[in-house]
C-alpha atoms as a PDB file:
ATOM      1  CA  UNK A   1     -10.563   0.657  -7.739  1.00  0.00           C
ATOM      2  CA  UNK A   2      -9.879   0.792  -3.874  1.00  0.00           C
ATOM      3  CA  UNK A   3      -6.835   2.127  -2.179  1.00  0.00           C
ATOM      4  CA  UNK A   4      -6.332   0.610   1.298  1.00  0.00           C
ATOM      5  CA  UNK A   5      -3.151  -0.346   3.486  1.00  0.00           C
ATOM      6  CA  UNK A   6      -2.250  -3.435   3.307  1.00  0.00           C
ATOM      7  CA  UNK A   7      -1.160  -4.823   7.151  1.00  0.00           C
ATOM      8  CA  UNK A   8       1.014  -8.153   7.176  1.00  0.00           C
ATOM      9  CA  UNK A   9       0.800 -10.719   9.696  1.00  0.00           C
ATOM     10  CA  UNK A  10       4.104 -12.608   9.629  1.00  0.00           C
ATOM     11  CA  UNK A  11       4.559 -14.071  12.844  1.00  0.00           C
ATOM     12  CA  UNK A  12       2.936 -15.285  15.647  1.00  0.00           C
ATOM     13  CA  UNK A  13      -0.517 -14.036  16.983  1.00  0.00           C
ATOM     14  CA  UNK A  14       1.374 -11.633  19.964  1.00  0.00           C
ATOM     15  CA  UNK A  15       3.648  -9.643  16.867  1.00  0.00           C
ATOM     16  CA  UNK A  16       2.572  -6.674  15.858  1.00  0.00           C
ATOM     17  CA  UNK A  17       1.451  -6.665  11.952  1.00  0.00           C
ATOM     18  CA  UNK A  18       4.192  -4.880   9.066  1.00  0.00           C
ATOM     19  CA  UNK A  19       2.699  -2.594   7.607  1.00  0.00           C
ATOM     20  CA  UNK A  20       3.377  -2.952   3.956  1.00  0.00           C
ATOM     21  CA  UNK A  21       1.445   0.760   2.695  1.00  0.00           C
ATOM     22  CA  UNK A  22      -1.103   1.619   0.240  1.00  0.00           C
ATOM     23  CA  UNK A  23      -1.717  -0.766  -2.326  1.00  0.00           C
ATOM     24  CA  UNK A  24      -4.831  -0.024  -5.040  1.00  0.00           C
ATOM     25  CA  UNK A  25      -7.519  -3.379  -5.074  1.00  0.00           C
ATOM     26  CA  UNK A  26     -10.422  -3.743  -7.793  1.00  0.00           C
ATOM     27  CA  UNK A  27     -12.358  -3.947  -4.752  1.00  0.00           C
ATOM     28  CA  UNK A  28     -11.899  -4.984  -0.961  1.00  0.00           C
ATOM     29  CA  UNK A  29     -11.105  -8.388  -0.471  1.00  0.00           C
ATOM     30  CA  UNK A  30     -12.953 -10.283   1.830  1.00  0.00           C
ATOM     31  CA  UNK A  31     -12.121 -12.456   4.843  1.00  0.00           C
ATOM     32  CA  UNK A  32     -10.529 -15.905   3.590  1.00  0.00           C
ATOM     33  CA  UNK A  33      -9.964 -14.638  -0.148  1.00  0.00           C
ATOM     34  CA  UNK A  34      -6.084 -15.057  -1.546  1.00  0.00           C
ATOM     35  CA  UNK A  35      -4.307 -11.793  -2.362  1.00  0.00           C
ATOM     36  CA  UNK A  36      -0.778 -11.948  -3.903  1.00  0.00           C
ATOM     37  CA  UNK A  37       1.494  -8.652  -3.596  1.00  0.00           C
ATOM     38  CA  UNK A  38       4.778  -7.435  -4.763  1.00  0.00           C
ATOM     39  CA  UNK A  39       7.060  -6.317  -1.565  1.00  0.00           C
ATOM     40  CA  UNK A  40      10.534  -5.438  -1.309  1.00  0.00           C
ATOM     41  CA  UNK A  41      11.670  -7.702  -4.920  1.00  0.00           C
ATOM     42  CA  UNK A  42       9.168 -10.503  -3.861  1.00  0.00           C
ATOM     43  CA  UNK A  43       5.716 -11.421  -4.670  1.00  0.00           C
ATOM     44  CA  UNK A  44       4.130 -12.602  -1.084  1.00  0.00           C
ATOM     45  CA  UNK A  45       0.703 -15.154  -1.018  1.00  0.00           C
ATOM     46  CA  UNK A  46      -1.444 -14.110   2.139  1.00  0.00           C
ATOM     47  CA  UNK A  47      -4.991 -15.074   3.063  1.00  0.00           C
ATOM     48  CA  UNK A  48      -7.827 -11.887   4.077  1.00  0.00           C
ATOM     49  CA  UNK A  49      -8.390 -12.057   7.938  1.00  0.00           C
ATOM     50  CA  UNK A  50     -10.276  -9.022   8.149  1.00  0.00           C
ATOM     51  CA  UNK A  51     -10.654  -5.269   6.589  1.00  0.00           C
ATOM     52  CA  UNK A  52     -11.032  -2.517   8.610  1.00  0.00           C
ATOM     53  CA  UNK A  53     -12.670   0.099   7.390  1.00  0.00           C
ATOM     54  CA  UNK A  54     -12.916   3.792   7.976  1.00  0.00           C
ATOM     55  CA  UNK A  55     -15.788   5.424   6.705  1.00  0.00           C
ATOM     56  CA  UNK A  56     -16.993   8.915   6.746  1.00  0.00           C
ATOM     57  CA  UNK A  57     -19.602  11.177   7.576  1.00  0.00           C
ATOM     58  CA  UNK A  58     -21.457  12.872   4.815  1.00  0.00           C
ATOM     59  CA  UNK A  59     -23.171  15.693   5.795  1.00  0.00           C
ATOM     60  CA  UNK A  60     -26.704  16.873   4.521  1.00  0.00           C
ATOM     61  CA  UNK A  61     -25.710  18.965   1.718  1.00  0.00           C
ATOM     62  CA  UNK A  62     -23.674  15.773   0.095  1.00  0.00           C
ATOM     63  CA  UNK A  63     -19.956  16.977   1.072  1.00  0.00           C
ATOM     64  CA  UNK A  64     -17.499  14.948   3.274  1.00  0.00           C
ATOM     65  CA  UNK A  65     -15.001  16.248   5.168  1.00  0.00           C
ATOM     66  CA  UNK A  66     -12.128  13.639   4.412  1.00  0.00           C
ATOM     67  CA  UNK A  67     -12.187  10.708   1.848  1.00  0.00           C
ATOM     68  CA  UNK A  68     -13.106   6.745   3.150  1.00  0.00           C
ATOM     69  CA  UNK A  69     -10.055   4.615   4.020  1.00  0.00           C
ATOM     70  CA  UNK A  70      -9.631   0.774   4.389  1.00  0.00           C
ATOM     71  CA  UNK A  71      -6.936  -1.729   6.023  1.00  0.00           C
ATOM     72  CA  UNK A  72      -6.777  -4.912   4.802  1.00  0.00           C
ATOM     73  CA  UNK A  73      -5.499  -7.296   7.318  1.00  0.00           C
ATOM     74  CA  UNK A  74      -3.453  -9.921   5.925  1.00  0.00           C
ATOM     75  CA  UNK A  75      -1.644 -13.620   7.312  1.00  0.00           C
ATOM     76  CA  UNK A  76       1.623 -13.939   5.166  1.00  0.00           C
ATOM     77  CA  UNK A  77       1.268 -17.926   3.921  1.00  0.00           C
ATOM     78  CA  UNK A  78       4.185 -17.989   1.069  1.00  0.00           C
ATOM     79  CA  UNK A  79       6.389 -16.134  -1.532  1.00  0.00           C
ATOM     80  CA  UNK A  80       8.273 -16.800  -4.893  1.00  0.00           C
END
C-alpha cells in the first residue's frame, strides 16, 4: 500500500488543481489508468495524467532522512 495526495483537475488547463489529500493506493497508478474516490459525500471517476514523485536519499549506512512521497495527478471525468 501507497499513500500519496491525490491532486484534482476540474477545470480548464489554466486552474489550479484541488487538492483532495492523502488517499492510501495498492500501488501508484499510472498515466491513463481509472481511479474512483470518495470526496466530500461523492464518489468522483478521474483518469491518471501523471504522478509525481518524491523520492529520497538513502545514505550509505541504509537510513533515510524522511520517508518517499507521491502526487497523483488526476482529470475529474464524472461522479455518482
Amino acid at each position: 500500500m501507497f499513500i500519496a495526495r491525490l491532486l484534482v483537475e476540474r477545470g480548464s488547463i489554466h486552474d489550479k488543481s484541488q487538492n483532495w489529500g492523502d488517499y492510501a493506493f495498492v500501488s501508484l497508478p499510472s498515466p491513463g489508468d481509472r481511479i474512483a474516490a470518495h470526496y466530500n459525500d461523492n464518489m468522483h471517476h478521474m483518469t491518471v495524467i501523471c504522478v509525481h514523485h518524491r523520492p529520497v536519499r538513502v545514505s550509505a549506512d541504509g537510513s533515510q532522512a524522511d520517508e518517499p512521497a507521491a502526487e497523483v495527478v488526476a482529470k475529474w471525468t464524472s461522479s455518482d
